[in-house]
N, C-alpha and C. Protein backbone atom coordinates (compact mmCIF):
# COMPACT_ATOMS: atom_id res chain seq x y z
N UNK A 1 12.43 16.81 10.95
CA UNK A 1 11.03 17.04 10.63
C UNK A 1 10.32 15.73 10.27
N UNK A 2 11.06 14.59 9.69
CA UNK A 2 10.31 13.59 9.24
C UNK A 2 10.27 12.74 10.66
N UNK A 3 11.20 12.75 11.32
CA UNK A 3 10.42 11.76 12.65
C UNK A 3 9.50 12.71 13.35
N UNK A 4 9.80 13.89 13.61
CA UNK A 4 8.60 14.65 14.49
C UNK A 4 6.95 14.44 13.87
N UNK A 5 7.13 14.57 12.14
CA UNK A 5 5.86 14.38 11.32
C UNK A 5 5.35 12.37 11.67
N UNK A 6 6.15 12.17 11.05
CA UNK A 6 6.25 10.31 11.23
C UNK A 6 5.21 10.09 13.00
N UNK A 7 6.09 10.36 13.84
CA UNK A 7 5.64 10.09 15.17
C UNK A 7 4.40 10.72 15.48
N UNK A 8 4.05 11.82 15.26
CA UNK A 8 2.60 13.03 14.99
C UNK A 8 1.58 12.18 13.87
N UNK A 9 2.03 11.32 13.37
CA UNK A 9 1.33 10.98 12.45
C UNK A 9 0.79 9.34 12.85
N UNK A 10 1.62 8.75 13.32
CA UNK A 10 1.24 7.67 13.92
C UNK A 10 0.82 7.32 15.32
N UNK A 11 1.04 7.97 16.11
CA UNK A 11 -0.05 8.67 17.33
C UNK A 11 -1.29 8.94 16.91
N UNK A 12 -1.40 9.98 15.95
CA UNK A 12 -2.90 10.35 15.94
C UNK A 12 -3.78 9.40 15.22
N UNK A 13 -2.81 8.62 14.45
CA UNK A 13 -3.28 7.62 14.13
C UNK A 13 -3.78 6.09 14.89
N UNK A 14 -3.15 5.97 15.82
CA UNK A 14 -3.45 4.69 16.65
C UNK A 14 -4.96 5.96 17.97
N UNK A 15 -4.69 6.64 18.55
CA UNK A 15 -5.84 7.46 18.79
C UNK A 15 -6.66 7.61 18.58
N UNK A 16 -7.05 8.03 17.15
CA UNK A 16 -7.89 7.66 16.47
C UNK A 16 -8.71 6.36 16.28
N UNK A 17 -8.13 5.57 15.88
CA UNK A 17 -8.54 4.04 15.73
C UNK A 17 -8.84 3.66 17.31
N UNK A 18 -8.63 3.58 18.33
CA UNK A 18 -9.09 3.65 19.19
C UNK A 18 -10.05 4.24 19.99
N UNK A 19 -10.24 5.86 19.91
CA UNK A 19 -11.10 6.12 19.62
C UNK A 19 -12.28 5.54 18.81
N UNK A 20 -12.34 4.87 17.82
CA UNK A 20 -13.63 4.65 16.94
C UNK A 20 -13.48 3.22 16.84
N UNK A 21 -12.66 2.65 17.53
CA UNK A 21 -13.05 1.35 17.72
C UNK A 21 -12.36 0.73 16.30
N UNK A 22 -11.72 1.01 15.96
CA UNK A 22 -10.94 0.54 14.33
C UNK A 22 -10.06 -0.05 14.50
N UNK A 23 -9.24 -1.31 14.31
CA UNK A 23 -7.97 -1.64 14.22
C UNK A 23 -6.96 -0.74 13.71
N UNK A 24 -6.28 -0.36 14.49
CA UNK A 24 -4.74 0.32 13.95
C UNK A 24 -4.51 -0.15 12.48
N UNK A 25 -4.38 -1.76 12.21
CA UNK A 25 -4.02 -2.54 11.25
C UNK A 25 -4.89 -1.80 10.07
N UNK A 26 -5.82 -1.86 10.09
CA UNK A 26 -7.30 -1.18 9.02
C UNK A 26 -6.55 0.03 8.51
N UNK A 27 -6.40 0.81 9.80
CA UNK A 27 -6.39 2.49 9.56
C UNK A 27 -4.82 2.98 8.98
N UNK A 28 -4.21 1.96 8.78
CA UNK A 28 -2.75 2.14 8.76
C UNK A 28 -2.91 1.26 7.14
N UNK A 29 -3.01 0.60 6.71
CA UNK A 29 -3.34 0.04 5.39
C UNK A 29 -4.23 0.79 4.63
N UNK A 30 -4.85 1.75 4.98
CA UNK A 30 -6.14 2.66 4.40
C UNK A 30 -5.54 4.16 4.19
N UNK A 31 -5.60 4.72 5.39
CA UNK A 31 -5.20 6.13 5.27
C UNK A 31 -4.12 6.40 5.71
N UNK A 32 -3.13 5.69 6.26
CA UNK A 32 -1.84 5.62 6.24
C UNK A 32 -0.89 5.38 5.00
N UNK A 33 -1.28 4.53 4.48
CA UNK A 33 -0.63 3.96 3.30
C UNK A 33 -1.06 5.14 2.14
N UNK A 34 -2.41 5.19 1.96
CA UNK A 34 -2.11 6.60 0.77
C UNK A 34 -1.77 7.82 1.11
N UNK A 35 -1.67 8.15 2.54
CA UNK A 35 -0.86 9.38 2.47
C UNK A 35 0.48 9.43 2.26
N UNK A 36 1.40 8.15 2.61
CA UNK A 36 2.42 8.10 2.46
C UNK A 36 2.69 8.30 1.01
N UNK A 37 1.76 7.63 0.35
CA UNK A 37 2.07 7.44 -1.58
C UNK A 37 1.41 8.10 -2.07
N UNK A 38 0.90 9.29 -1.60
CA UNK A 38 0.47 10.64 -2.48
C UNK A 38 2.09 10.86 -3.27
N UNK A 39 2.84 11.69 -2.80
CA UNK A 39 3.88 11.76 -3.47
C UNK A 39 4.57 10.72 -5.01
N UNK A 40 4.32 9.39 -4.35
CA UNK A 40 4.78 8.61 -5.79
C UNK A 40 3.54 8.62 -6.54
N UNK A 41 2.39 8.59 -6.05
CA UNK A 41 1.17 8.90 -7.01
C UNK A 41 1.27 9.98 -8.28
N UNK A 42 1.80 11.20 -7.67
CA UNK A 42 2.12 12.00 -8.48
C UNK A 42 3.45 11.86 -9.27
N UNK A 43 4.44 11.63 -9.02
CA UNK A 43 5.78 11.43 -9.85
C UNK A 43 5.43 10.07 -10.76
N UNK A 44 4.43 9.35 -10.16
CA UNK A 44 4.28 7.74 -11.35
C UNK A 44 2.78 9.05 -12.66
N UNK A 45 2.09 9.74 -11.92
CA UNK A 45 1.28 10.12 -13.08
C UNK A 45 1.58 10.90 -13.86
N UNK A 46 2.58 11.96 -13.71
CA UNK A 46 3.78 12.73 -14.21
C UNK A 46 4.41 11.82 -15.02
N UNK A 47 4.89 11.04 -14.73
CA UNK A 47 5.50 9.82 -15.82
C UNK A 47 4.80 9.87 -16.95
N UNK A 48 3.50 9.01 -16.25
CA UNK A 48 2.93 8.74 -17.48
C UNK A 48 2.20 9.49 -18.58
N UNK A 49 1.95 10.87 -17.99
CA UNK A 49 1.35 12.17 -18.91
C UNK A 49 2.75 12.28 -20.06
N UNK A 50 3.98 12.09 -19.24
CA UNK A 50 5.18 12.55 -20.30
C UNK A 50 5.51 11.28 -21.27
N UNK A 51 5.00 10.13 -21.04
CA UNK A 51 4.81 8.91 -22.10
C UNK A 51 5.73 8.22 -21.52
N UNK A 52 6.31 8.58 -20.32
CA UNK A 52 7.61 7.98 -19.72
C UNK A 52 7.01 6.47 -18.82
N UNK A 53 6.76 6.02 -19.21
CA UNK A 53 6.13 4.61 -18.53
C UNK A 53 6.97 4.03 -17.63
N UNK A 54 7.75 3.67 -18.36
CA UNK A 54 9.14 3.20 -17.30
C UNK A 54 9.50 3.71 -15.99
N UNK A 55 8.74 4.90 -15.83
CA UNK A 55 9.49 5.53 -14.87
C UNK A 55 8.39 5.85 -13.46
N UNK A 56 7.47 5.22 -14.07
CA UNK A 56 5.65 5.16 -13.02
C UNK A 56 6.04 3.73 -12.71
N UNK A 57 6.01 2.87 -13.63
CA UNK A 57 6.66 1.12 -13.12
C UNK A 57 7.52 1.10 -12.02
N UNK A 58 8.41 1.54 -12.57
CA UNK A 58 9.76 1.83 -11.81
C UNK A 58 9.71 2.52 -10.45
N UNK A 59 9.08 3.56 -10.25
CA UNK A 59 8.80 4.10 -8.98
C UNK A 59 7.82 3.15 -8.20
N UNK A 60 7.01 2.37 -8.92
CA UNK A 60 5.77 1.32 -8.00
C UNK A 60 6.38 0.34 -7.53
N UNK A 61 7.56 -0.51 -8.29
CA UNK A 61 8.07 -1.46 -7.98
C UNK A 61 9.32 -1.31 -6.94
N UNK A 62 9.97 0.18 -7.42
CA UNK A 62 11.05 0.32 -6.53
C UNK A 62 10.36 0.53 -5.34
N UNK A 63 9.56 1.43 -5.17
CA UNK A 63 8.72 2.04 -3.88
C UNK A 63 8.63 0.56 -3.02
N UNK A 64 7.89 -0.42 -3.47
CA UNK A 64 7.10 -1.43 -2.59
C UNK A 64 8.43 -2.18 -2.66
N UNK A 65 9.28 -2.66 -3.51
CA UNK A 65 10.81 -3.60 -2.88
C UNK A 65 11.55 -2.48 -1.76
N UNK A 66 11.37 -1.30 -1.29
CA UNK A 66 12.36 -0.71 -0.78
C UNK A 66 11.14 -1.10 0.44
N UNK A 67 10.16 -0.24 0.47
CA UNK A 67 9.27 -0.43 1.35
C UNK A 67 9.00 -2.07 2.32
N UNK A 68 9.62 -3.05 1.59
CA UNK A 68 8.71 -4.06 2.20
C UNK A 68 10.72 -4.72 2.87
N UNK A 69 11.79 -4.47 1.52
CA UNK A 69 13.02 -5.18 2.11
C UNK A 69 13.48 -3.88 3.07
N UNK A 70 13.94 -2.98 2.88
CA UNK A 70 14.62 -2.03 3.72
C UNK A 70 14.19 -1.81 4.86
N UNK A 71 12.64 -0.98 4.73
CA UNK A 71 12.15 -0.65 5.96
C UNK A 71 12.04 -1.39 7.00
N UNK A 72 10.86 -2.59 6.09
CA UNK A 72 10.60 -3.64 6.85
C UNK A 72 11.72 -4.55 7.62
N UNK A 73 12.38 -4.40 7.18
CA UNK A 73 13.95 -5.13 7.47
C UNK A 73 14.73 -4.73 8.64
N UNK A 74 14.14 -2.92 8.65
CA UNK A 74 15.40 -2.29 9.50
C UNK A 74 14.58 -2.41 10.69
N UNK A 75 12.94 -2.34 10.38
CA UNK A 75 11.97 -2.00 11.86
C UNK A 75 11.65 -3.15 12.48
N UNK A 76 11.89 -4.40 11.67
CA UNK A 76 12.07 -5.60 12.32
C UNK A 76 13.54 -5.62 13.45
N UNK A 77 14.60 -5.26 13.17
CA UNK A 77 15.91 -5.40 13.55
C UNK A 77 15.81 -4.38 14.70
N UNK A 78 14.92 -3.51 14.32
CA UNK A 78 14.63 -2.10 15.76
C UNK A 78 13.78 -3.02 17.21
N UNK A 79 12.64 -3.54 16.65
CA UNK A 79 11.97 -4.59 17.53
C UNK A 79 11.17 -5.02 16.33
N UNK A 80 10.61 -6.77 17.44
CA UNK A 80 10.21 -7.60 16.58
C UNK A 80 8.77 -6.75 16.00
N UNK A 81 8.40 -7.43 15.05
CA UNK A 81 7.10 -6.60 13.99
C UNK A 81 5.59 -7.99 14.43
N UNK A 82 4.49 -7.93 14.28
CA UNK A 82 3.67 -8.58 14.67
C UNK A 82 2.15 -8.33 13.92
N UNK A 83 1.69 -8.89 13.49
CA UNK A 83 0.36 -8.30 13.21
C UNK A 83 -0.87 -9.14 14.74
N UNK A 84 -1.47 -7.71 14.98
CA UNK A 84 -1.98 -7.78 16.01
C UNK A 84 -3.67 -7.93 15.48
N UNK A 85 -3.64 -7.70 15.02
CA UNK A 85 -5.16 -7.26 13.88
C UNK A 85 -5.99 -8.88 13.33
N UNK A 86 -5.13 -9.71 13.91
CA UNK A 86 -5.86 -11.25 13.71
C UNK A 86 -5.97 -11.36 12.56
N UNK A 87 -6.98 -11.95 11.89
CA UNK A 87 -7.42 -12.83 10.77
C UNK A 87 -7.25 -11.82 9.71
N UNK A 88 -8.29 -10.48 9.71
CA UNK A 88 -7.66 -9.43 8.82
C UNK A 88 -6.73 -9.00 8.62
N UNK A 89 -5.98 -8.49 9.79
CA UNK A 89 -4.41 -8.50 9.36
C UNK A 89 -3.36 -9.43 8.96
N UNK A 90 -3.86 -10.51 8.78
CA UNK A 90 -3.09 -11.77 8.03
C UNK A 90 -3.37 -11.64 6.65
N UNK A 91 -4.81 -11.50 6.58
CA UNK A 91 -5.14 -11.25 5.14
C UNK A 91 -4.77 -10.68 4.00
N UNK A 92 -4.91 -9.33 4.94
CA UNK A 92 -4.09 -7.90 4.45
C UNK A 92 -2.87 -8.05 4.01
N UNK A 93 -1.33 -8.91 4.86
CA UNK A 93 -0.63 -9.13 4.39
C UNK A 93 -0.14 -10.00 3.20
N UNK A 94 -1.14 -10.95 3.49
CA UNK A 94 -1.09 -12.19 2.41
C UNK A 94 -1.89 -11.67 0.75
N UNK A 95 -2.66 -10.23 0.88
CA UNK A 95 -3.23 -10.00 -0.13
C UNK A 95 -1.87 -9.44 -1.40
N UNK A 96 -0.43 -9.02 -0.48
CA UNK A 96 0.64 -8.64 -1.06
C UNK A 96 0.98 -9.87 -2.74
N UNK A 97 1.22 -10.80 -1.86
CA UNK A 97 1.31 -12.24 -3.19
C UNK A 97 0.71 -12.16 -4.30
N UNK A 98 -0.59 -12.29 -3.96
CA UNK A 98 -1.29 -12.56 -5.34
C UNK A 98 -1.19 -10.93 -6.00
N UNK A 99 -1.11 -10.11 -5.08
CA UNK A 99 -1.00 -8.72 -6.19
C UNK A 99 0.17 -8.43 -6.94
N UNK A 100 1.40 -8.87 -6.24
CA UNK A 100 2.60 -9.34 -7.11
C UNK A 100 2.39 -9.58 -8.88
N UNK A 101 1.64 -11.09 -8.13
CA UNK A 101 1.63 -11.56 -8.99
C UNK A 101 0.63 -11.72 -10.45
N UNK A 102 -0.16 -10.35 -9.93
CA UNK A 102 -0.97 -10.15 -11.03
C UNK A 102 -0.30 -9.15 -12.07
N UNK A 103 0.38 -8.22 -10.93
CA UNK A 103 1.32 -7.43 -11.81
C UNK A 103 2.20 -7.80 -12.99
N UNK A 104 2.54 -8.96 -12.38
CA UNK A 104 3.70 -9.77 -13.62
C UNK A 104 2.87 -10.51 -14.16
N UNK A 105 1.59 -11.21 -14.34
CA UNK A 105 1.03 -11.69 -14.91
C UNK A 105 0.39 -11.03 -16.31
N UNK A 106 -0.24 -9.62 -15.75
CA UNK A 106 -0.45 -8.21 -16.81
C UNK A 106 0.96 -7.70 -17.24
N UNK A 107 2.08 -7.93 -16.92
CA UNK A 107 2.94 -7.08 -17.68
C UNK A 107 3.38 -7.99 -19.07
N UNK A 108 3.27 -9.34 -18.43
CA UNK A 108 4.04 -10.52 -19.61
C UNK A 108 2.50 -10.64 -20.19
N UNK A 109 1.61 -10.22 -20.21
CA UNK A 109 0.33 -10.29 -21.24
C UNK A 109 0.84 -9.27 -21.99
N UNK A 110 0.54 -7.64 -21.38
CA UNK A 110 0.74 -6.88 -22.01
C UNK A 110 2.45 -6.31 -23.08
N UNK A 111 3.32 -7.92 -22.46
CA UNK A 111 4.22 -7.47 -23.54
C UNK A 111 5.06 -6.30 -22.72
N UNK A 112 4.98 -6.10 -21.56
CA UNK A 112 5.65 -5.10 -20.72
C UNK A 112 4.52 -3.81 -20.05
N UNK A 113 3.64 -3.56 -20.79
CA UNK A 113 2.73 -2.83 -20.60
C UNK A 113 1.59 -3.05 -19.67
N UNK A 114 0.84 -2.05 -18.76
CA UNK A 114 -0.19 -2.51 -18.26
C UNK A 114 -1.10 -1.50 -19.04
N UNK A 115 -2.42 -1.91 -19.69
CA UNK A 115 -3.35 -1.46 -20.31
C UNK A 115 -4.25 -0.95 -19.15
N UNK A 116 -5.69 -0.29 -19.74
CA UNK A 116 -6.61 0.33 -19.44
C UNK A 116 -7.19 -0.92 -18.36
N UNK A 117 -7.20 -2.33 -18.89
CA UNK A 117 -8.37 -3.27 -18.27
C UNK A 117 -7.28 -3.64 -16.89
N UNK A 118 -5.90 -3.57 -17.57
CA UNK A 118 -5.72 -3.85 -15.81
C UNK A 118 -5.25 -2.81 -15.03
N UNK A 119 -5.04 -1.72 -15.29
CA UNK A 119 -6.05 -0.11 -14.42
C UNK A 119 -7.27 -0.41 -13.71
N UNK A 120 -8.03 -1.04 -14.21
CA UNK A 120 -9.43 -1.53 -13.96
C UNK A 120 -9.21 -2.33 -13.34
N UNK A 121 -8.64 -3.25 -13.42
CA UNK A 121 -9.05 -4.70 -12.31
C UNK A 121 -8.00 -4.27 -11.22
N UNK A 122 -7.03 -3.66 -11.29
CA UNK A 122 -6.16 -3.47 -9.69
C UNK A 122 -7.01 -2.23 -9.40
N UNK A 123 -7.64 -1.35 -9.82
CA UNK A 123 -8.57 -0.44 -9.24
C UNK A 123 -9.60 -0.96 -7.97
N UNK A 124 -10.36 -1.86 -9.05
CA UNK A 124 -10.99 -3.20 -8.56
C UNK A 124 -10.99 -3.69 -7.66
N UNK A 125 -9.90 -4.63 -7.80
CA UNK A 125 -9.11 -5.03 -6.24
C UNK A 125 -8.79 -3.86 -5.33
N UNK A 126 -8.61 -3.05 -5.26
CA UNK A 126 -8.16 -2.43 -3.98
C UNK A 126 -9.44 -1.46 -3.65
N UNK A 127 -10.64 -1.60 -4.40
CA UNK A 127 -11.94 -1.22 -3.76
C UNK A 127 -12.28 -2.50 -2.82
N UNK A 128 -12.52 -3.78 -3.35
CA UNK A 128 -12.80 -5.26 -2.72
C UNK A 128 -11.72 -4.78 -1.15
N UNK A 129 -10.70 -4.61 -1.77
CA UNK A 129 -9.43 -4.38 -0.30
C UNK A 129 -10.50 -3.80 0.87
N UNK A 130 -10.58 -2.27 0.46
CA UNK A 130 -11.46 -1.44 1.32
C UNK A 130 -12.26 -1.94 1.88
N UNK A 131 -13.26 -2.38 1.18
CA UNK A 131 -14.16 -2.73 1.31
C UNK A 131 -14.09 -3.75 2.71
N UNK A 132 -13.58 -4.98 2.52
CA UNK A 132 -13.33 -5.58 3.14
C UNK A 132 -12.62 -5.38 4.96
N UNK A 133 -11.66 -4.08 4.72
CA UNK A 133 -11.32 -3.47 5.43
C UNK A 133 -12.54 -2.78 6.19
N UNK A 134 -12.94 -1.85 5.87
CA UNK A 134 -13.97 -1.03 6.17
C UNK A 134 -15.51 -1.90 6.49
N UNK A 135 -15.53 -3.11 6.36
CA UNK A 135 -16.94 -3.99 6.89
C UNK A 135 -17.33 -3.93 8.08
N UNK A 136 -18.57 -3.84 8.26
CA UNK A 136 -18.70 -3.25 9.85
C UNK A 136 -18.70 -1.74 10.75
N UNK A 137 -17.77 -1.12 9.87
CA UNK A 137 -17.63 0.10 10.51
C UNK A 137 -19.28 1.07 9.72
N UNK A 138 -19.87 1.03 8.90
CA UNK A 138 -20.72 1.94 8.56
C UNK A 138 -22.41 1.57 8.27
C-alpha cells in the first residue's frame, strides 16, 4: 500500500506541477513535505500537550537525520538524485544549514528548550520559505 500510495502520490504530483506550470521542486517542498509530516506533527504535539518534550525534539530530529541519511542515501544508491529546479532548488536545499543551525543555536540559549519566540521565528522562516517558493505563481 505504501508504494502504490507513494507512486499515486508523486505522479499526481509532478502532473500537477506541470500542469500549472510549477516546479516539481516547489510542489514537493510545499505540499509534499507536509503531507508526509502530518503524522509526526501530531505525535511531536501529543508530546508536547503530555509535557513530554523530549519526545516532539526527538521525533523532529530523528525524522529529518533518518529522512535526509537513510532515505536520501538509499535513493541516491537507487539512481543518481539532482536538483533540476535551478537556483531555487539550490536554495531550498541550502536553506537546510542555517535551519540546523538555528535549532542548536535556540536549544543551547534555551538551556535545551525551545521557547514561544523561537516557535515564532522558525514559524517565520518557513512563511519567508513559502513565500519565496510560491513568488510568481499568484
Amino acid at each position: 500500500m505504501i508504494l502504490a500510495g507513494s507512486k499515486a502520490m508523486v505522479d499526481t504530483v509532478i502532473a500537477f506541477a506541470e500542469n500549472v506550470g510549477v516546479p516539481s521542486m516547489v510542489i514537493s517542498a510545499t505540499i509534499v513535505a507536509f503531507g508526509t509530516s502530518v503524522p509526526e506533527l501530531a505525535v511531536s504535539i501529543a508530546g508536547v500537550l503530555k509535557k513530554c518534550g523530549d519526545l516532539a525534539i526527538g521525533n523532529i530530529v530523528g525524522s529529518c537525520t533518518f529522512n535526509i541519511l537513510l532515505i536520501l542515501g538509499l535513493c541516491a544508491l537507487v539512481s543518481p538524485l539532482g536538483i533540476q529546479s535551478g537556483i531555487t532548488g539550490m536554495i531550498n536545499v541550502l536553506m537546510m544549514l542555517p535551519a540546523g543551525a538555528f535549532l542548536t543555536f535556540f536549544m543551547i540559549l534555551g538551556k535545551g528548550k525551545l521557547g514561544r519566540m523561537a516557535g515564532i521565528f522558525f514559524l517565520a522562516v518557513y512563511m519567508v520559505f513559502l513565500c519565496f517558493n510560491c513568488r510568481g505563481l499568484f
